[in-house]
Protein backbone atom coordinates (compact mmCIF):
# COMPACT_ATOMS: atom_id res chain seq x y z
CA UNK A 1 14.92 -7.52 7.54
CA UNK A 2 12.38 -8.08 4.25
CA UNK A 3 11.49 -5.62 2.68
CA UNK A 4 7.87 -4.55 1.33
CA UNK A 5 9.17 -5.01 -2.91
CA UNK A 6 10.39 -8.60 -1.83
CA UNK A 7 7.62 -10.29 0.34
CA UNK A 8 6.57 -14.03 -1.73
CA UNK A 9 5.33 -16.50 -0.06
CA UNK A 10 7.75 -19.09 1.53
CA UNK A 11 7.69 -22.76 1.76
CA UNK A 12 9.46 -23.60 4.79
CA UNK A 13 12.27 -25.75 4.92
CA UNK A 14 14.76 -27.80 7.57
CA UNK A 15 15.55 -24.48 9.41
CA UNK A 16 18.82 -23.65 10.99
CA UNK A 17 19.00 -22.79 14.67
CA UNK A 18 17.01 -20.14 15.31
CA UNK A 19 18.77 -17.48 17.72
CA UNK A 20 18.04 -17.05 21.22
CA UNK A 21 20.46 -14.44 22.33
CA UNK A 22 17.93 -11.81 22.56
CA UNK A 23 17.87 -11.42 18.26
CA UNK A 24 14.74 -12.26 16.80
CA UNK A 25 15.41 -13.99 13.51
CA UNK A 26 12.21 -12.51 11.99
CA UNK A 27 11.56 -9.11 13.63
CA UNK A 28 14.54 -7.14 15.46
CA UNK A 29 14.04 -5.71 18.96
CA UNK A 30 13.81 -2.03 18.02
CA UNK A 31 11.05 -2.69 15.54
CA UNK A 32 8.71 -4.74 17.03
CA UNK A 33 9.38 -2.68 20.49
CA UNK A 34 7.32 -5.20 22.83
CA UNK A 35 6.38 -8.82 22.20
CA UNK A 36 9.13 -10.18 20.47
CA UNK A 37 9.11 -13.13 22.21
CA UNK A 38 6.64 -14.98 19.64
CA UNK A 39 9.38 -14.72 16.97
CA UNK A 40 12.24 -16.42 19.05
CA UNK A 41 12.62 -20.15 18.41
CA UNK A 42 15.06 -22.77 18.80
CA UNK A 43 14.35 -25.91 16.83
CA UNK A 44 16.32 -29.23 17.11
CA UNK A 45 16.67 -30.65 14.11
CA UNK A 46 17.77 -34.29 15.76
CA UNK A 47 14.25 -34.73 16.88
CA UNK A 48 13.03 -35.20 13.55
CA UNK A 49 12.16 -33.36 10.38
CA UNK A 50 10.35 -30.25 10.19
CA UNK A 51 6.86 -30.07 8.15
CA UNK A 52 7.07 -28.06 5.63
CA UNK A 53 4.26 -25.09 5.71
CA UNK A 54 3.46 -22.23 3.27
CA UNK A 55 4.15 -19.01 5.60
CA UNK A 56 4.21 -15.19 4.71
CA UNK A 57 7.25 -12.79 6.18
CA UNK A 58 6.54 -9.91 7.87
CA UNK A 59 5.85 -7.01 5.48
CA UNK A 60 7.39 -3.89 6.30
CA UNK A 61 6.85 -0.36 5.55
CA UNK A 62 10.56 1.26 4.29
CA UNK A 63 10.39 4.83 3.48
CA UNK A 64 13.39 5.98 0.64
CA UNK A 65 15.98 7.19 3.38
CA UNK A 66 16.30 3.87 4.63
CA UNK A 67 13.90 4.24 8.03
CA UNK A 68 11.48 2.07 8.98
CA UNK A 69 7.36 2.48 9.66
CA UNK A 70 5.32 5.87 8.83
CA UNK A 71 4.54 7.70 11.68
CA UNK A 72 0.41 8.53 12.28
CA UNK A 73 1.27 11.99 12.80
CA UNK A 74 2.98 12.25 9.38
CA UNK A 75 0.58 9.93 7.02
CA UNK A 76 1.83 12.13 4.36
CA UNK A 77 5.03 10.49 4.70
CA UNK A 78 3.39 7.00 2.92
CA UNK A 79 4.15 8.45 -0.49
CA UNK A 80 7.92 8.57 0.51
CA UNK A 81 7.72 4.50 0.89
CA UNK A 82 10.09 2.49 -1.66
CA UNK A 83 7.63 1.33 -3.40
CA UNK A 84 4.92 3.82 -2.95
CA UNK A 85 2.96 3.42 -6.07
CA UNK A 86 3.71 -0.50 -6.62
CA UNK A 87 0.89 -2.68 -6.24
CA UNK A 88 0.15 -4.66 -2.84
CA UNK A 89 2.65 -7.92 -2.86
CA UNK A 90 0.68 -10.99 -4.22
CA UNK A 91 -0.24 -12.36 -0.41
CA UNK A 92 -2.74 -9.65 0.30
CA UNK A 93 -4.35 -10.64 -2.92
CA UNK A 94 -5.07 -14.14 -1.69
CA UNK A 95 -7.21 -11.88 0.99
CA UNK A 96 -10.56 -11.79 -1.79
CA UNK A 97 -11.70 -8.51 -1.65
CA UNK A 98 -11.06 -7.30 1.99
CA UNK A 99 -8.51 -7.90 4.71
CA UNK A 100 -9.18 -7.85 8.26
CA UNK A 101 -6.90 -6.01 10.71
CA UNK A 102 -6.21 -8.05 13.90
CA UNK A 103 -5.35 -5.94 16.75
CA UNK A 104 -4.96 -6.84 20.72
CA UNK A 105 -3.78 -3.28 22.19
CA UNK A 106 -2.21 -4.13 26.18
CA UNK A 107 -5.13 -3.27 27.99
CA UNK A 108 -8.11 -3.57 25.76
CA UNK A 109 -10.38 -6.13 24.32
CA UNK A 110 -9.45 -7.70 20.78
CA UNK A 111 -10.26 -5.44 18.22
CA UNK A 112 -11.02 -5.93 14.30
CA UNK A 113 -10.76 -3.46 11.11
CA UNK A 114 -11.67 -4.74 8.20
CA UNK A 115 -11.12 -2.93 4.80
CA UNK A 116 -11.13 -3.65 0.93
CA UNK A 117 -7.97 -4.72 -0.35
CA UNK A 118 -9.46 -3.09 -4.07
CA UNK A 119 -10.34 0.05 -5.65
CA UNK A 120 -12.50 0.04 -8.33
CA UNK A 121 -11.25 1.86 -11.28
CA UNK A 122 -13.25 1.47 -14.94
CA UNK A 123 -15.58 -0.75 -13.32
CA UNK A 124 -12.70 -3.03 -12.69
CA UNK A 125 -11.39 -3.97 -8.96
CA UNK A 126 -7.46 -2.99 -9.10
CA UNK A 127 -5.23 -4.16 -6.23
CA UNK A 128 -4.27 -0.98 -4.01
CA UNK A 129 -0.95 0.18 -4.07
CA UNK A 130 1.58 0.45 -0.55
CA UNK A 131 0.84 3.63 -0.34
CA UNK A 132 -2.85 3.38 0.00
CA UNK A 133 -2.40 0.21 2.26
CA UNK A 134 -0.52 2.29 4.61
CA UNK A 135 -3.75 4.79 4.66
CA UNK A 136 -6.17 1.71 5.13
CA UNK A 137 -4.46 0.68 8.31
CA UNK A 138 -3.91 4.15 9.23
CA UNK A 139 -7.77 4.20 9.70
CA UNK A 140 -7.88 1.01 11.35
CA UNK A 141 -5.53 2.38 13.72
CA UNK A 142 -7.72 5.29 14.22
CA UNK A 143 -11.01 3.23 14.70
CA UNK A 144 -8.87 1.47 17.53
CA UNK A 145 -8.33 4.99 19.05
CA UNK A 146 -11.58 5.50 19.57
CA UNK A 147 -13.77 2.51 19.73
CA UNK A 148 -11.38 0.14 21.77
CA UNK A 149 -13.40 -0.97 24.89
CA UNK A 150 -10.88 -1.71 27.74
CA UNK A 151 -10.35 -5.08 29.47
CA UNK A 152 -11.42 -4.64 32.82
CA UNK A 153 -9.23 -8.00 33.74
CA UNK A 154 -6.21 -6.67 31.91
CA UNK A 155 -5.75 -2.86 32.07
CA UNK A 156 -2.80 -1.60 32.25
CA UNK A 157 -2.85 2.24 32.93
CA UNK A 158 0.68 3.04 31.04
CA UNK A 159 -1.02 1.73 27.51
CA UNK A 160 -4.05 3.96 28.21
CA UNK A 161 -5.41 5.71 24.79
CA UNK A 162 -6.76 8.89 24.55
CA UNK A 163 -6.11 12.53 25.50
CA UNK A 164 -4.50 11.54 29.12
CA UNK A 165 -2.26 9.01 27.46
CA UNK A 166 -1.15 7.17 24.59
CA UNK A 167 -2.31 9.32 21.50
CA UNK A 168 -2.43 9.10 18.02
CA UNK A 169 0.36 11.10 16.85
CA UNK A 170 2.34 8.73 19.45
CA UNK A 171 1.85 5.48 16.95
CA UNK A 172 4.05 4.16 14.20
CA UNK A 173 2.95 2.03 11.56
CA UNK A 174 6.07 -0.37 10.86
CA UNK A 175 4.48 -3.03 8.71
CA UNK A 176 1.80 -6.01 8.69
CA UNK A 177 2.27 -9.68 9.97
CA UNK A 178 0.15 -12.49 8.51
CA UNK A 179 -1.85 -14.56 11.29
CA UNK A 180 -4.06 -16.52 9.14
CA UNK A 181 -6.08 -16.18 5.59
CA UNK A 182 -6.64 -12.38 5.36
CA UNK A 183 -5.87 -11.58 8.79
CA UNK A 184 -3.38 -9.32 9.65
CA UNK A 185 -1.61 -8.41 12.78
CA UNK A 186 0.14 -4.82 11.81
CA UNK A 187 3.12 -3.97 13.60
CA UNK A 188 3.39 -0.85 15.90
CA UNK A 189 5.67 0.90 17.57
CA UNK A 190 5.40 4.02 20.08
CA UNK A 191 7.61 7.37 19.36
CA UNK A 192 8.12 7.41 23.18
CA UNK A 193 9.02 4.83 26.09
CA UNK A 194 5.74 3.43 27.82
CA UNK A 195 7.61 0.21 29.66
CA UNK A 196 10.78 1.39 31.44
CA UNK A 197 13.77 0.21 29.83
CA UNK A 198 15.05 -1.71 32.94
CA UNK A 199 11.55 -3.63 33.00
CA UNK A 200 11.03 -7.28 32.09
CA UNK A 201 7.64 -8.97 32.24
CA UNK A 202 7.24 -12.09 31.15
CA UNK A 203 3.59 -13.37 30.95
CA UNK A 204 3.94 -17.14 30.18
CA UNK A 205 -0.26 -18.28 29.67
CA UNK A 206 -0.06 -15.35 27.10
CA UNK A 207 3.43 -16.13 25.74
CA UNK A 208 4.58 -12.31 25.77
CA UNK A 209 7.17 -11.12 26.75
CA UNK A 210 7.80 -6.97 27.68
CA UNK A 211 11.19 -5.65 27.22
CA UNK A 212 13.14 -2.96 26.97
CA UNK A 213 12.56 -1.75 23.39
């Protein structure tokens, strides 16, 4: 798993065999709760060699016991991250000023957040530190909540926000995964079961998969 205080960029490289035994090599089961499949690979090197690509790991949010993702009902909690006060690793840098969110909730039309990547501080913009990033998506999350317009094609009455069903205080910010310059996919994971655990969906065209988290 990376962690948040080691997250450079990464040139990549003739891979080894990626595993397809049900563990992700980039993002484990249990964090990623849903979707996994889009991290499972297997790559055969006899075909030929790979290209290599500058790519970002997944940045994730590690609090100081060890635990993974702050929870939106305890926001407070971002000061307990590792590396609370450190500035925001050199990739979100690259972003200029701002960073855009990139979020597709199950159910709902795709939804963007976009946010300053800076504070200004003597007149001078100073990258934010983890902590504050945490916040930052924390109201993207919360902009989601509200202003998320449902897919009439694709609704899915278990992923339902609001007061009758998912709610706030039911989302966990794990970490962030780069999609493309200064877009950013965060991670999220529910403090409750919304897909029963027996249930396996696969949705091919879409290249998701649902499983038991």
């Amino acid at each position: 798993m990376t962690d948040v205080t080691t997250t450079p960029p990464t040139t990549t490289r003739q891979p080894k065999r990626c595993k397809t035994n049900g563990q992700a090599p980039v993002l484990q089961e249990e964090l990623v709760g849903i979707h996994r499949g889009l991290f499972d690979c297997q790559v055969d090197l006899h075909t030929g060699t790979v290209v290599p690509q500058t790519t970002w790991t997944p940045v994730f949010f590690v609090l100081r016991n060890g635990s993974f993702g702050v929870p939106y009902k305890h926001l407070a909690w971002r000061d307990r991250l590792q590396n609370a006060t450190a500035e925001v690793p050199s990739m979100f840098k690259r972003c200029n000023l701002n960073m855009r969110l990139r979020i597709k909730w199950p159910g709902y039309k795709l939804f963007y957040y976009e946010f300053r990547i800076y504070d200004k501080k003597l007149g001078q913009d100073v990258p934010i530190t983890m902590s504050r990033l945490v916040e930052r998506v924390a109201r993207g999350i919360h902009r989601l909540y509200f202003e998320a317009v449902p897919d009439p094609h694709e609704f899915d009455e278990r992923w339902k926000l609001g007061e009758d069903g998912i709610q706030l205080d039911d989302i966990t910010i794990v970490g962030l995964l780069h999609i493309s310059k200064g877009a950013w996919l965060p991670i999220l994971q529910l403090t409750r079961h919304v897909v029963p655990r027996c249930e396996i969906e696969i949705d091919r065209k879409k290249g998701l998969i649902y499983m038991c988290p």
